[in-house]
Protein backbone atom coordinates (compact mmCIF):
# COMPACT_ATOMS: atom_id res chain seq x y z
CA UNK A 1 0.00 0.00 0.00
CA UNK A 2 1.61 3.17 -1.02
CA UNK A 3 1.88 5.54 2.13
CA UNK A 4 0.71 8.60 0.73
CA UNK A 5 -2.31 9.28 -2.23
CA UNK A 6 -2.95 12.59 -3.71
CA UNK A 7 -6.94 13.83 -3.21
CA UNK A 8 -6.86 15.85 -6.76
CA UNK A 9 -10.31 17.68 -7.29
CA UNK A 10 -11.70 17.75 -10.54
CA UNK A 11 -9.61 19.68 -13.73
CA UNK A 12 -11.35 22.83 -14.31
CA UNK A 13 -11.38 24.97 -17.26
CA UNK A 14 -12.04 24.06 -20.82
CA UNK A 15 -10.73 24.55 -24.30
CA UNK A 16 -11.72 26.65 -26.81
CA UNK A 17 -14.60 28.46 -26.40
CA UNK A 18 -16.53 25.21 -24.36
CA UNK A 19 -15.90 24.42 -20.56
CA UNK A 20 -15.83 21.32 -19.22
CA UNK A 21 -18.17 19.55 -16.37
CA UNK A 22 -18.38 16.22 -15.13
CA UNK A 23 -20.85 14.30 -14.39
CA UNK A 24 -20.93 11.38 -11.56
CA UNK A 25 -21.06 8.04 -12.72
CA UNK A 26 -22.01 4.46 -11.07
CA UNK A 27 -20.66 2.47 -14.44
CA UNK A 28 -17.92 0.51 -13.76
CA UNK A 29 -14.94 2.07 -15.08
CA UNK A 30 -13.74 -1.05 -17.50
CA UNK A 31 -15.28 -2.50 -20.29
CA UNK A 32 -15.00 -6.27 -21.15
CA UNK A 33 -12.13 -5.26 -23.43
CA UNK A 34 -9.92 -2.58 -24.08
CA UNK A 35 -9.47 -1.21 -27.53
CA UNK A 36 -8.08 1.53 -29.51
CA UNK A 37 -11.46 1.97 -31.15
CA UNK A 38 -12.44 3.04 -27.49
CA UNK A 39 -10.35 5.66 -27.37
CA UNK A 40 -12.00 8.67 -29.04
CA UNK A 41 -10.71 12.65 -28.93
CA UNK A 42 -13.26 14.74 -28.53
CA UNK A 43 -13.53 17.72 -31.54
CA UNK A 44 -13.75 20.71 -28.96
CA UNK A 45 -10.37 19.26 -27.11
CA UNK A 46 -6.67 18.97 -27.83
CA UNK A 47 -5.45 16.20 -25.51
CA UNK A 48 -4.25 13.78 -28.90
CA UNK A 49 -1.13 13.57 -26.81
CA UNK A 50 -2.64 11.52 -24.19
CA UNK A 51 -4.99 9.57 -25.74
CA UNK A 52 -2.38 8.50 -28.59
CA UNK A 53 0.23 7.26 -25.46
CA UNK A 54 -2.79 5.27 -24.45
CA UNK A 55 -3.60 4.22 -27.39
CA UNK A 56 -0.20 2.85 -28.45
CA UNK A 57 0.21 1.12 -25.03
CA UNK A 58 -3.30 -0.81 -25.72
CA UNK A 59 -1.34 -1.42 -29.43
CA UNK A 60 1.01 -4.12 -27.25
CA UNK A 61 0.60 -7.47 -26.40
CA UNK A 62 0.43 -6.46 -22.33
CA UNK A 63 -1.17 -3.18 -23.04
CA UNK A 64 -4.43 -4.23 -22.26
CA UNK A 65 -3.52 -5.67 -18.81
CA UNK A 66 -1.21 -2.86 -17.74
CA UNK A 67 -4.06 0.17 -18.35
CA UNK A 68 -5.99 -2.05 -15.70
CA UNK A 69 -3.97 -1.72 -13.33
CA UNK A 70 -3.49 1.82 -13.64
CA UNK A 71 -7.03 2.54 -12.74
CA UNK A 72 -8.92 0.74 -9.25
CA UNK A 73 -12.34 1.65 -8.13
CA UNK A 74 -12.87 2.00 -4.45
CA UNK A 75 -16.66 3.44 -3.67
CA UNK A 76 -17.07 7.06 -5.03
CA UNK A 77 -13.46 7.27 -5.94
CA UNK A 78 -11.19 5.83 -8.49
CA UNK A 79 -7.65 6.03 -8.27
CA UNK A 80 -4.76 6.19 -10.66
CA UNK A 81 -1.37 5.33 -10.64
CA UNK A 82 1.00 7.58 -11.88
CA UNK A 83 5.01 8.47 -11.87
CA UNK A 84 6.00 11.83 -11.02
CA UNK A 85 10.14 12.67 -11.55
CA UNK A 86 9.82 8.69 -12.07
CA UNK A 87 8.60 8.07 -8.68
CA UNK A 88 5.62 6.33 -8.62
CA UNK A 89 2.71 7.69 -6.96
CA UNK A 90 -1.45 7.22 -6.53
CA UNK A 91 -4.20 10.03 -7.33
CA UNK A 92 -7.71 9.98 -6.38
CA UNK A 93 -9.88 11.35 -8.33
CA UNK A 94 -13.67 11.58 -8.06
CA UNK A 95 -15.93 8.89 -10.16
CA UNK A 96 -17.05 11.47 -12.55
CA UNK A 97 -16.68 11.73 -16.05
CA UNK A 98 -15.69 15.05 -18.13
CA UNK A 99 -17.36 15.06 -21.22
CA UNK A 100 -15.87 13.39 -24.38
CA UNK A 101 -12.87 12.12 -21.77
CA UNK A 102 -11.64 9.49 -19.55
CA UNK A 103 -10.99 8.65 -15.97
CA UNK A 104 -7.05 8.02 -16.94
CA UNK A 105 -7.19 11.56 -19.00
CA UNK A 106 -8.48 13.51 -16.48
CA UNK A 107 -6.41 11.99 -13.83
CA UNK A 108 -2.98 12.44 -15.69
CA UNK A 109 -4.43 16.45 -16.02
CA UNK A 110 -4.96 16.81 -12.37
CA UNK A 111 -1.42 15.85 -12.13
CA UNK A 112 -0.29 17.90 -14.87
CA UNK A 113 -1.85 21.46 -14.33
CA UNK A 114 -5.45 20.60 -12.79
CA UNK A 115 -6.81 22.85 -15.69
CA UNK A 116 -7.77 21.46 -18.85
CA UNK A 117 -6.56 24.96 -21.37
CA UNK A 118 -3.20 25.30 -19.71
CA UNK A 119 -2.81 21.50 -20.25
CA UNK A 120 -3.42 21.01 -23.40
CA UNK A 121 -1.98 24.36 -25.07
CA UNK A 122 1.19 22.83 -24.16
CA UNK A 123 0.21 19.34 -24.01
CA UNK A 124 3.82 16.77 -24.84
CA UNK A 125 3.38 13.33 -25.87
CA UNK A 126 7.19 12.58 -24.37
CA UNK A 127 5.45 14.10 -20.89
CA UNK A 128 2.55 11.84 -20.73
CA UNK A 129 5.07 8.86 -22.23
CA UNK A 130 7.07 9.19 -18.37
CA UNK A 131 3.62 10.23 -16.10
CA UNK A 132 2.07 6.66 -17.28
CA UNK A 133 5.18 4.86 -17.68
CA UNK A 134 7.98 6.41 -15.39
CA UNK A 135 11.57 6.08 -16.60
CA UNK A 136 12.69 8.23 -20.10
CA UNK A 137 11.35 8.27 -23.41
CA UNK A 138 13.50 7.32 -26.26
CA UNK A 139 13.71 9.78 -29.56
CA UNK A 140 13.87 7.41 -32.10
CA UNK A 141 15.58 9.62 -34.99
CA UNK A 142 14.00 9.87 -38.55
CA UNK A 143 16.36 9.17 -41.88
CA UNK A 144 18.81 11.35 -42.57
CA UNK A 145 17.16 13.21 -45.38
CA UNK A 146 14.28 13.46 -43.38
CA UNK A 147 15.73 15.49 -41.19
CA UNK A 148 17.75 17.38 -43.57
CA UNK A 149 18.09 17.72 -47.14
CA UNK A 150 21.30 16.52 -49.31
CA UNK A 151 22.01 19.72 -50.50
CA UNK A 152 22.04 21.33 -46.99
CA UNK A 153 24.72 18.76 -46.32
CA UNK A 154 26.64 19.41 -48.91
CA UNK A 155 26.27 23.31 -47.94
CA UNK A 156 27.01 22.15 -44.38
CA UNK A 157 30.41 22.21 -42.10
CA UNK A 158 30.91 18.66 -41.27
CA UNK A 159 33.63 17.63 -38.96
CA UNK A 160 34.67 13.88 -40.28
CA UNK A 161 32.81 10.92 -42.15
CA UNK A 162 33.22 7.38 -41.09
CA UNK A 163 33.84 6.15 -44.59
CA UNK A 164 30.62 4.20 -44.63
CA UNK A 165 28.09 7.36 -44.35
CA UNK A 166 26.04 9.84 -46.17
CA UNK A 167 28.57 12.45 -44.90
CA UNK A 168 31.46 10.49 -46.83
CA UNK A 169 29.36 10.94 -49.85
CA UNK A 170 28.88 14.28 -49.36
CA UNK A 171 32.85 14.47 -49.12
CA UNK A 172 32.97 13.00 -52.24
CA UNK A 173 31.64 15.90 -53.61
CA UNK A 174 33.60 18.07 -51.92
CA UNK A 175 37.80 17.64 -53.42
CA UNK A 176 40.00 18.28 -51.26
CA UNK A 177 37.79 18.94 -47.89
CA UNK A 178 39.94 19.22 -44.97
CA UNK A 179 37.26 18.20 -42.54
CA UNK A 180 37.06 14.77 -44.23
CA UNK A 181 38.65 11.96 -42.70
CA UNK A 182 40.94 10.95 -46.09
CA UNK A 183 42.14 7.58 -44.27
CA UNK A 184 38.53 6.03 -43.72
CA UNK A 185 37.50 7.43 -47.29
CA UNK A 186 40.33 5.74 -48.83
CA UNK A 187 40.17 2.40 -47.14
CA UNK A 188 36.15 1.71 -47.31
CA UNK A 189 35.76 2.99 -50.88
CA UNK A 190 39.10 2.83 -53.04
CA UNK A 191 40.28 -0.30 -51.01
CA UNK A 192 42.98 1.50 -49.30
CA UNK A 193 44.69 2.65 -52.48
CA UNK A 194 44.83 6.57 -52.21
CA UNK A 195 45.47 7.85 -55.66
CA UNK A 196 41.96 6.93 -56.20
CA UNK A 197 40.72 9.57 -54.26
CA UNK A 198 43.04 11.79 -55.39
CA UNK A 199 41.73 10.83 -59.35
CA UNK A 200 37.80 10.45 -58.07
CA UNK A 201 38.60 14.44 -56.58
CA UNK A 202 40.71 15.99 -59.56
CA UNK A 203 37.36 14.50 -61.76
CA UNK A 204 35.05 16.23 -59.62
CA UNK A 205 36.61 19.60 -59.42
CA UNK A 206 36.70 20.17 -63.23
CA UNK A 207 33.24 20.62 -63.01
CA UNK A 208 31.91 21.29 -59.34
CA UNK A 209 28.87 23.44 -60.70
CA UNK A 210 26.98 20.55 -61.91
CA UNK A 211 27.83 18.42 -59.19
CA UNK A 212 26.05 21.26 -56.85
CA UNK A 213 22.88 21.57 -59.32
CA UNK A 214 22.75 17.12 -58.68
CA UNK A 215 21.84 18.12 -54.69
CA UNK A 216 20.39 21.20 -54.97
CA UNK A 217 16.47 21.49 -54.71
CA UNK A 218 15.58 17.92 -53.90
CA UNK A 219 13.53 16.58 -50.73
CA UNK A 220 15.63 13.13 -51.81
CA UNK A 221 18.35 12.30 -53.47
CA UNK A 222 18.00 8.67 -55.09
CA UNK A 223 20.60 6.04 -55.97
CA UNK A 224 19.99 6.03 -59.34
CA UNK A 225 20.07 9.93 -59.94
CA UNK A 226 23.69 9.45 -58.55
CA UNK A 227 24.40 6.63 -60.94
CA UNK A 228 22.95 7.93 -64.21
CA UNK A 229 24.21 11.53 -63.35
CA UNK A 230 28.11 9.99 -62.73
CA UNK A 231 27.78 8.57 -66.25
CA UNK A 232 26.67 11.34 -67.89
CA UNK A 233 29.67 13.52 -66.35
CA UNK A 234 31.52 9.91 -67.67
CA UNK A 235 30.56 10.56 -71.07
CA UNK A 236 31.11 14.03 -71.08
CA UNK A 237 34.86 13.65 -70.21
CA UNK A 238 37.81 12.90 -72.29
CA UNK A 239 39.70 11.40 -69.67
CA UNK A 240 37.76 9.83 -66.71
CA UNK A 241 39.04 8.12 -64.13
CA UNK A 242 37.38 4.89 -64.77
CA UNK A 243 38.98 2.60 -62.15
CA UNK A 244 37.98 5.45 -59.14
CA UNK A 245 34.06 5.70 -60.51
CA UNK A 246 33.70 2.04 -60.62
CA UNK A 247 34.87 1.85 -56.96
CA UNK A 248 32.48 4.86 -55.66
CA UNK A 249 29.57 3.21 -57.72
CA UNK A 250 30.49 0.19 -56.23
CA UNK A 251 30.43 1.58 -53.02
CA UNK A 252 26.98 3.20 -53.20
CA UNK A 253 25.23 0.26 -54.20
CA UNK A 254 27.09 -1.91 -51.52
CA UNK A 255 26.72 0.88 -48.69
CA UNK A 256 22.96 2.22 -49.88
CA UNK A 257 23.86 5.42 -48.29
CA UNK A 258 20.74 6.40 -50.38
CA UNK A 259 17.44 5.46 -51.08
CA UNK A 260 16.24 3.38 -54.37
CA UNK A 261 13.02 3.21 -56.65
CA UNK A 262 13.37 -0.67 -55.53
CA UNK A 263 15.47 -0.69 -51.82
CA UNK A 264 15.45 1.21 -48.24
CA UNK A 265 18.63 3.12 -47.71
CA UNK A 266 20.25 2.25 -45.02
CA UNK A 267 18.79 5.07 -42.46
CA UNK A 268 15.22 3.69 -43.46
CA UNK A 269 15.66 -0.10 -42.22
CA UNK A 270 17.39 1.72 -39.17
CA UNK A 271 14.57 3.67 -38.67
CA UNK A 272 11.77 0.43 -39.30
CA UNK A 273 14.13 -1.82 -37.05
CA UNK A 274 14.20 0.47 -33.98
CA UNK A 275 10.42 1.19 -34.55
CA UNK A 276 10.26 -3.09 -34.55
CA UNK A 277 12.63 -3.60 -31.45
CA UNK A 278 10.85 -0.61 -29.05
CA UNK A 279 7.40 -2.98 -30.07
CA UNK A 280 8.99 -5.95 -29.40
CA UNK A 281 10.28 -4.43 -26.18
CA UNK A 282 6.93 -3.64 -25.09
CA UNK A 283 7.47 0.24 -25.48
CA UNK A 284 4.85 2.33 -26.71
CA UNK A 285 5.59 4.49 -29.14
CA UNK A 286 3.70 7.60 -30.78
CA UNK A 287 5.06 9.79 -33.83
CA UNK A 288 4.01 14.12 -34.90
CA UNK A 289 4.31 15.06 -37.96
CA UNK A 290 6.17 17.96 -39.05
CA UNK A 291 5.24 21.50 -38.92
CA UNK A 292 4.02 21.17 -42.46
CA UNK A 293 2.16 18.04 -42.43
CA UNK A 294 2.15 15.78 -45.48
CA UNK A 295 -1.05 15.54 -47.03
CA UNK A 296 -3.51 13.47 -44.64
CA UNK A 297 -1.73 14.02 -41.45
CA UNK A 298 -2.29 17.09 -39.18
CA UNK A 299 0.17 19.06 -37.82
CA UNK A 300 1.00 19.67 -34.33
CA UNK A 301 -0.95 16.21 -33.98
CA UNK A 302 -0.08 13.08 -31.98
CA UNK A 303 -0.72 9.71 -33.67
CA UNK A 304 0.33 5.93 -31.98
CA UNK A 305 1.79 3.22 -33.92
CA UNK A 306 0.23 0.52 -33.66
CA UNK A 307 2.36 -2.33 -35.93
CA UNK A 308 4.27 -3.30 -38.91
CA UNK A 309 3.23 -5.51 -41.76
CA UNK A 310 5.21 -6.37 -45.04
CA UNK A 311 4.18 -7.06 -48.44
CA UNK A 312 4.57 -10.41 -49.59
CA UNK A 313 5.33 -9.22 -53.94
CA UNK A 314 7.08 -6.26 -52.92
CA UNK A 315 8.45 -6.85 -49.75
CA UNK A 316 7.77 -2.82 -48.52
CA UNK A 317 7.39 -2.18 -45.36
CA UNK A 318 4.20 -0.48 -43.45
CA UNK A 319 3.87 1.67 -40.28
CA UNK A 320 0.35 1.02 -39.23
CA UNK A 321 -0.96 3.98 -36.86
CA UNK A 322 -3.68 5.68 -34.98
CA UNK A 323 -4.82 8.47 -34.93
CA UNK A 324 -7.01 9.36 -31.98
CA UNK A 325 -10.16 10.79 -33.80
CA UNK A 326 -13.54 8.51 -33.51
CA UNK A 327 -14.13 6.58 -36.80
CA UNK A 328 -17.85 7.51 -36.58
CA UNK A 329 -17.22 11.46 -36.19
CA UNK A 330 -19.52 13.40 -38.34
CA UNK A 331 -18.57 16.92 -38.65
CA UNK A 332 -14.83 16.76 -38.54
CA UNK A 333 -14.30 14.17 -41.03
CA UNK A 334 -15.19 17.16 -43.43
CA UNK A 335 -11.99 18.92 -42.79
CA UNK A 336 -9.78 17.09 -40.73
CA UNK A 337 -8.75 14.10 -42.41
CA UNK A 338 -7.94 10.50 -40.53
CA UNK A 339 -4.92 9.78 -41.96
CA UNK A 340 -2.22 9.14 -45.28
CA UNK A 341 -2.73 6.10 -46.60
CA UNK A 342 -0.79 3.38 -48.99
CA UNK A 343 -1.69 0.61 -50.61
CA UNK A 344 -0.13 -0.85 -53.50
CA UNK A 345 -2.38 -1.77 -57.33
CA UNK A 346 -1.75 -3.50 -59.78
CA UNK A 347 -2.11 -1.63 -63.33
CA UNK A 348 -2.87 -2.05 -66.62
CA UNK A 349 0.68 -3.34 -67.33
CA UNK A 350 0.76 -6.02 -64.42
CA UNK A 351 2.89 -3.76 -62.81
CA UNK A 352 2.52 -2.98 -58.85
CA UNK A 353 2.73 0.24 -57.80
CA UNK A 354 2.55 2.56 -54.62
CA UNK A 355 -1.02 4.58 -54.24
CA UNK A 356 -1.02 7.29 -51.07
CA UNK A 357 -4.19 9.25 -50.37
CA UNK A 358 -5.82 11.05 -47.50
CA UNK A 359 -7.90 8.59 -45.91
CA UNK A 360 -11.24 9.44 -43.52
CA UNK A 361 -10.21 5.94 -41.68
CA UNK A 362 -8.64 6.86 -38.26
CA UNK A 363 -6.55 3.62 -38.30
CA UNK A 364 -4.38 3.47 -41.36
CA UNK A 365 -0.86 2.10 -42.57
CA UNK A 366 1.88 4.10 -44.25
CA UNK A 367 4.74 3.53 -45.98
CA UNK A 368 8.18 3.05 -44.28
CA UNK A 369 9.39 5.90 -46.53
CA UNK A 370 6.28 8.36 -46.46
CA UNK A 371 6.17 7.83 -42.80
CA UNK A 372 10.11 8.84 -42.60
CA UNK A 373 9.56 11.66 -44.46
CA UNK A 374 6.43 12.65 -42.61
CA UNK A 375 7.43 12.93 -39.23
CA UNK A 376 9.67 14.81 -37.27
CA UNK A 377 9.12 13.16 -33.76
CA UNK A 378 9.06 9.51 -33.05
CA UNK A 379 9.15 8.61 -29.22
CA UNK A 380 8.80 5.18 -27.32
CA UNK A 381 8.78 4.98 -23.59
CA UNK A 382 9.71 3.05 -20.74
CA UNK A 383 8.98 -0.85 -21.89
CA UNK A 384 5.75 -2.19 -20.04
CA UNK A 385 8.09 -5.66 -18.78
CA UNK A 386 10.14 -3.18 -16.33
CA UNK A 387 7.81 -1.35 -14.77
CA UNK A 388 6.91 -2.04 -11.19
CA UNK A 389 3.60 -0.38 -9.99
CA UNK A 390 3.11 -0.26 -6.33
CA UNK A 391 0.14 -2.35 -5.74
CA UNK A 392 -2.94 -0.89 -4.22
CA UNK A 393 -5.03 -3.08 -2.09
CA UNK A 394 -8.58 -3.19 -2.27
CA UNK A 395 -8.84 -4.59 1.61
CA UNK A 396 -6.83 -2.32 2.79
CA UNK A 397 -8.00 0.55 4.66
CA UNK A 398 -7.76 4.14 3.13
CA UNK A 399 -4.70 5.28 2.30
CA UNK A 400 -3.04 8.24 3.90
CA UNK A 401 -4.30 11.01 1.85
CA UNK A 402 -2.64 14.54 0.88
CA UNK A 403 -4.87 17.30 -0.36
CA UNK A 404 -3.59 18.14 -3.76
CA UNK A 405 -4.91 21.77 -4.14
């Protein structure tokens, strides 16, 4: 029995131009089963942040049986377990729904603020990720290009490459760099023979202008751009240094420092394996897009992933996510959309190909690269196997309780 339990009156407030009451309730607090299909934000409120973080712990195989412990009814009251500075604590809030929300929601905003506006103007995913789960959230980083273009690279100071990176191909494209490490550029990509570099450089700088215009202006830079640009500069020169561009195009293909029409860089399956291992780990993870949101996807918006699937003829990789809107909503699915979904057809040709659209559907799967390039923060927290909640016993007599004001 925890020694002390905070007595947190009701959130007050509202958002927007609506307040927010709450009625008393007999109900019992659980349904037979918990689902993400439950979970429903309501259109006059902003708290996507916490209903996402619930909805993306439900997403996990002990999801389900952790939320029920969170919550215990005991008479009029129902009390909810939180962590605080990652110590774990109780609240007891009165049995009384706020409209459109949730025992668990209004609890974690007692704890927060105690008012709903100040809340959930500055409402944090990564905040409600550590009150429900204690411990740290984890940034899980975006690709590369995601986060910044090519050409800002290239226009970029950068203090070393590792030989085997997109900032060794940027060095590439910059002869004679004295920031780049020459000794790792020489032994991963002209096996350790450095008059290579010296050639693959000399080529370069007899024409850098058009090596500039191959980076500049694109949201990605693909593989075979690269390739099909490198033999055009081929063909255009009277003496080219064939033995160093075989060994760079080698290297690129090998490395796939970049993405391809028909492969994941490298930064991608980074990206989908982290996303896999935090699921596997039992860590809930949620995802915002950027500040201008890709078609479909709202920004300043919190959405959950809920799990990965893979096509069998193409062997792409999905993101399947929630976002926290009801699927039955009637007025908002005019201008707020659900999601950005993919699927892949098969044309006229017998050719499959990749279809994304804005979809009404509040559950929906994207693309391992549209969802890349889509968001700008993807967070898991503390994994559901190591968390230790301090049991509250229904026989027990009440708790100790402080007045939380």
């Amino acid at each position: 029995m925890p020694s002390n339990v905070l007595d947190a009156p009701n959130p007050k407030g509202g958002r927007f131009f609506f307040s927010i009451s709450h009625a008393k309730t007999t109900e019992s607090i659980y349904p037979p089963r918990l689902a993400v299909d439950q979970i429903k934000q309501g259109g006059n409120t902003g708290n996507c942040f916490l209903l996402s973080v619930i909805n993306a712990i439900l997403a996990l195989p002990e999801g389900e049986s952790y939320i029920r412990q969170l919550l215990i009814e005991k008479s009029d009251k129902v009390y909810v377990h939180f962590f605080q500075d990652d110590k774990p604590m109780w609240i007891a809030v009165e049995k009384s729904l706020p409209t459109n929300w949730g025992l668990l929601s209004s609890g974690a905003l007692a704890l927060m603020s105690g008012d709903y506006d100040k809340t959930l103007k500055a409402g944090d995913a990564r905040q409600v990720l550590r009150t429900f789960l204690g411990g740290f959230d984890t940034y899980i980083a975006p690709s590369i290009q995601s986060r910044t273009t090519v050409e800002e690279l290239y226009n970029k100071r950068i203090y070393g490459c590792s030989g085997e990176d997109i900032y060794s191909f940027i060095f590439l494209l910059r002869p004679y760099d004295r920031l780049a490490t020459e000794v790792l550029l020489i032994k991963h990509i002209f096996s350790d023979d450095k008059s290579l570099l010296n050639d693959w450089w000399d080529w370069v700088a007899q024409d850098p202008e058009s090596w500039k215009k191959l980076v500049s202006g694109k949201e990605l830079l693909f593989e075979e751009e690269v390739l099909n640009f490198i033999d055009c500069q081929q063909q255009k020169s009277k003496d080219s240094p064939l033995k160093a561009i075989l060994a760079v195009k080698q290297w690129l293909i090998k490395n796939k420092l970049l993405p391809g029409k028909n492969h994941y860089s490298k930064d991608e399956l980074i990206v989908y394996s982290a996303l896999v291992e935090a699921h596997k780990a039992q860590q809930p993870i949620v995802a915002s897009p950027k500040a201008k949101a890709s078609e479909g996807l709202i920004a300043q918006h919190s959405y959950a992933v809920l799990g990965f699937t893979e096509s069998k003829m193409t062997h792409r990789k999905f993101v399947i996510l929630r976002n926290p809107y009801a699927e039955d909503r009637w007025i908002t699915q005019f201008f707020l959309p659900g999601g950005r979904q993919a699927k892949e057809v098969i044309d006229n040709k017998g050719e499959i190909r990749l279809e994304i659209s804005t979809t009404s559907r509040s559950t929906f799967k994207m693309e391992l690269r549209d969802f890349s390039q889509a968001f700008a923060y993807i967070d898991s927290g503390n994994s559901l196997n190591k968390i230790k909640i301090e049991q509250l016993e229904e026989d027990s007599p009440s708790p100790s309780v402080v007045r939380l004001s």
